[in-house]
Every structure is written in C-alpha cells, then in structure tokens.
C-alpha atoms as a PDB file:
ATOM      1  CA  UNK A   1      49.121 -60.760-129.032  1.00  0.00           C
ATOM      2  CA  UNK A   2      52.768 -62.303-128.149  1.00  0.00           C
ATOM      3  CA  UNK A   3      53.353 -59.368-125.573  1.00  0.00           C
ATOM      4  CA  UNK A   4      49.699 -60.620-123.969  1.00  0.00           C
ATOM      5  CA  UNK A   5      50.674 -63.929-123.443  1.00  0.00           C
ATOM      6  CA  UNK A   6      54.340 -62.922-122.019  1.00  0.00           C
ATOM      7  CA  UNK A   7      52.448 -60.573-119.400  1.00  0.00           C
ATOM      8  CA  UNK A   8      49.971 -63.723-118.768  1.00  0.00           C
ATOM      9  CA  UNK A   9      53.784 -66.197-117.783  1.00  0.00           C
ATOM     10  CA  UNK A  10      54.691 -63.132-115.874  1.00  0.00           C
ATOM     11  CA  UNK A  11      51.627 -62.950-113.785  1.00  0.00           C
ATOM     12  CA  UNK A  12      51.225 -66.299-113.528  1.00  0.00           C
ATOM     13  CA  UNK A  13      54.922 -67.013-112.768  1.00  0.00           C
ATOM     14  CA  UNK A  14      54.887 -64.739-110.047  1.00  0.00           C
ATOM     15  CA  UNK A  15      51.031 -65.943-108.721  1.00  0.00           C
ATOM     16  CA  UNK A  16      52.919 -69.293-108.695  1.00  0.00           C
ATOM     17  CA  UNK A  17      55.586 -68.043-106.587  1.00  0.00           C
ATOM     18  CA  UNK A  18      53.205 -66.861-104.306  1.00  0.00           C
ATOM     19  CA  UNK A  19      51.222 -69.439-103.482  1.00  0.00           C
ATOM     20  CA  UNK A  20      54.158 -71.754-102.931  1.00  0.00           C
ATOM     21  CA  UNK A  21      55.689 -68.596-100.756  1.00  0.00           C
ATOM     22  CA  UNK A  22      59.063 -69.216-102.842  1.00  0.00           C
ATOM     23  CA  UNK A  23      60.897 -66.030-103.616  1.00  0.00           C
ATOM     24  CA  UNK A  24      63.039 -65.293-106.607  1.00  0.00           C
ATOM     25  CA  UNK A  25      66.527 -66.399-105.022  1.00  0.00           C
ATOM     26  CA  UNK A  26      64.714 -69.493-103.883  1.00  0.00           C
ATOM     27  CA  UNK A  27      63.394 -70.456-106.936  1.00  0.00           C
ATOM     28  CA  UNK A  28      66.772 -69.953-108.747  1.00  0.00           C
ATOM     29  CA  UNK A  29      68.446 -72.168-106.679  1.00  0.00           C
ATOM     30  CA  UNK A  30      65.761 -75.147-107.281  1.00  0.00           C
ATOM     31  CA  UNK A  31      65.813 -74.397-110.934  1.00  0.00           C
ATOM     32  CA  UNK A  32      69.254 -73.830-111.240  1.00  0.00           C
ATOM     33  CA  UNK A  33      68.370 -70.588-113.890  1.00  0.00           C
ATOM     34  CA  UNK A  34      70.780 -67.297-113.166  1.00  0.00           C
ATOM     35  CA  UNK A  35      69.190 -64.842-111.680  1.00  0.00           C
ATOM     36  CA  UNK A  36      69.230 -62.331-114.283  1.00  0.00           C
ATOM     37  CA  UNK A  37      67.083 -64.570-116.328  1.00  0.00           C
ATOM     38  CA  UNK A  38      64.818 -65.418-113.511  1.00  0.00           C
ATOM     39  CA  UNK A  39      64.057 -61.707-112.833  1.00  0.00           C
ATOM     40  CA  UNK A  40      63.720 -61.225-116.778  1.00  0.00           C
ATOM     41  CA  UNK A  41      60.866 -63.867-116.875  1.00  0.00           C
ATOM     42  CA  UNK A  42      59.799 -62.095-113.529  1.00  0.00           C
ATOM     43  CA  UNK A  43      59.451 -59.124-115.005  1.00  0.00           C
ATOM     44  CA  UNK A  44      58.288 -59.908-118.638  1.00  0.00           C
ATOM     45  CA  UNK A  45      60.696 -58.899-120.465  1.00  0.00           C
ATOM     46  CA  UNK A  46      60.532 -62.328-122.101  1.00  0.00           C
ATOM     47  CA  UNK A  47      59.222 -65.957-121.783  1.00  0.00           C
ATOM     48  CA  UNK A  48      61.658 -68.626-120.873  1.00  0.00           C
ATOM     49  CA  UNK A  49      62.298 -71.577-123.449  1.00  0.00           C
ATOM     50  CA  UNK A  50      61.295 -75.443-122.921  1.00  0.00           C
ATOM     51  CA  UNK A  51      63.608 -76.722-120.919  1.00  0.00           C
ATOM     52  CA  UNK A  52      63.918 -73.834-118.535  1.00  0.00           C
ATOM     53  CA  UNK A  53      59.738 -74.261-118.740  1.00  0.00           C
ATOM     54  CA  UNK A  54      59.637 -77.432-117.113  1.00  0.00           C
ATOM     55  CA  UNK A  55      61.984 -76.872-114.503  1.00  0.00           C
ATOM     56  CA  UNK A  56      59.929 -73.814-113.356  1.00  0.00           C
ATOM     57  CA  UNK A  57      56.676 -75.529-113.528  1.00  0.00           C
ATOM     58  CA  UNK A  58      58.176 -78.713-111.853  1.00  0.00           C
ATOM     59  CA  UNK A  59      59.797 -76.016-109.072  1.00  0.00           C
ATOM     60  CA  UNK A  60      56.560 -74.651-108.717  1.00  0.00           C
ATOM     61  CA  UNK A  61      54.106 -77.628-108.780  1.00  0.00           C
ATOM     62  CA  UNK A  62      52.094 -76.002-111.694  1.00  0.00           C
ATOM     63  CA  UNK A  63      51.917 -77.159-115.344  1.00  0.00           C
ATOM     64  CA  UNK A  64      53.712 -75.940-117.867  1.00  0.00           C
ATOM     65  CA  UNK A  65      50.424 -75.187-119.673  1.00  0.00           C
ATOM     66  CA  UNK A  66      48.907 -73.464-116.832  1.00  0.00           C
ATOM     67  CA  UNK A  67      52.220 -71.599-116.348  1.00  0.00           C
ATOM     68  CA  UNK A  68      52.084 -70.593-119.850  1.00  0.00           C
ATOM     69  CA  UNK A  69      48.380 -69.257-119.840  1.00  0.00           C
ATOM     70  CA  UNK A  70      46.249 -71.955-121.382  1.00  0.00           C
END
C-alpha cells in the first residue's frame, strides 16, 4: 500500500511540474533540495519528508495534500 501512495507523489510531483512547465533543475533551485534527492522523489524511489513537502508544494502552487495523493 506504501509503494502505491509513493508512485501516486511521483505522478503527481511530476503532473505538477508539468503544468507549471518547471523542470527538475528549475525546481531544485526554488526549493533549494539537491538534485539527487529531487530526481529520487522524481522517480519514486521515495517520498520526501515535511519540510522538503512544503517547499515543493509551495514551489509548485499545489497542496501538500494534493501533492501527497489525498
């Protein structure tokens, strides 16, 4: 069930990123989160934590909620 809802941030993350047309690089430098990270949550491999939530939601003009798949 975990792995469901870290493919569901994944999606959504990327979805996000293209509607705002903001690529990866872009994103890292609003966020200030490394780029190995950023292409980790990109990629699924795992779900960022709280703080590093908010600052892609905020980035992205999304919720965190939404972000997160609820």
């Amino acid at each position: 069930m975990k792995n469901d809802r870290i493919q569901s941030f994944s999606s959504r993350l990327q979805e996000a990123m293209n509607i705002r047309d903001v690529k990866q690089a872009d994103l890292c430098a609003l966020t200030q989160i490394p780029k190995s990270a950023m292409s980790q949550y990109v990629n699924g491999a795992f779900e960022p934590k709280q703080d590093r939530l908010w600052k892609l939601a905020h980035a992205l003009q999304v919720s965190e909620a939404w972000l997160m798949g609820y």
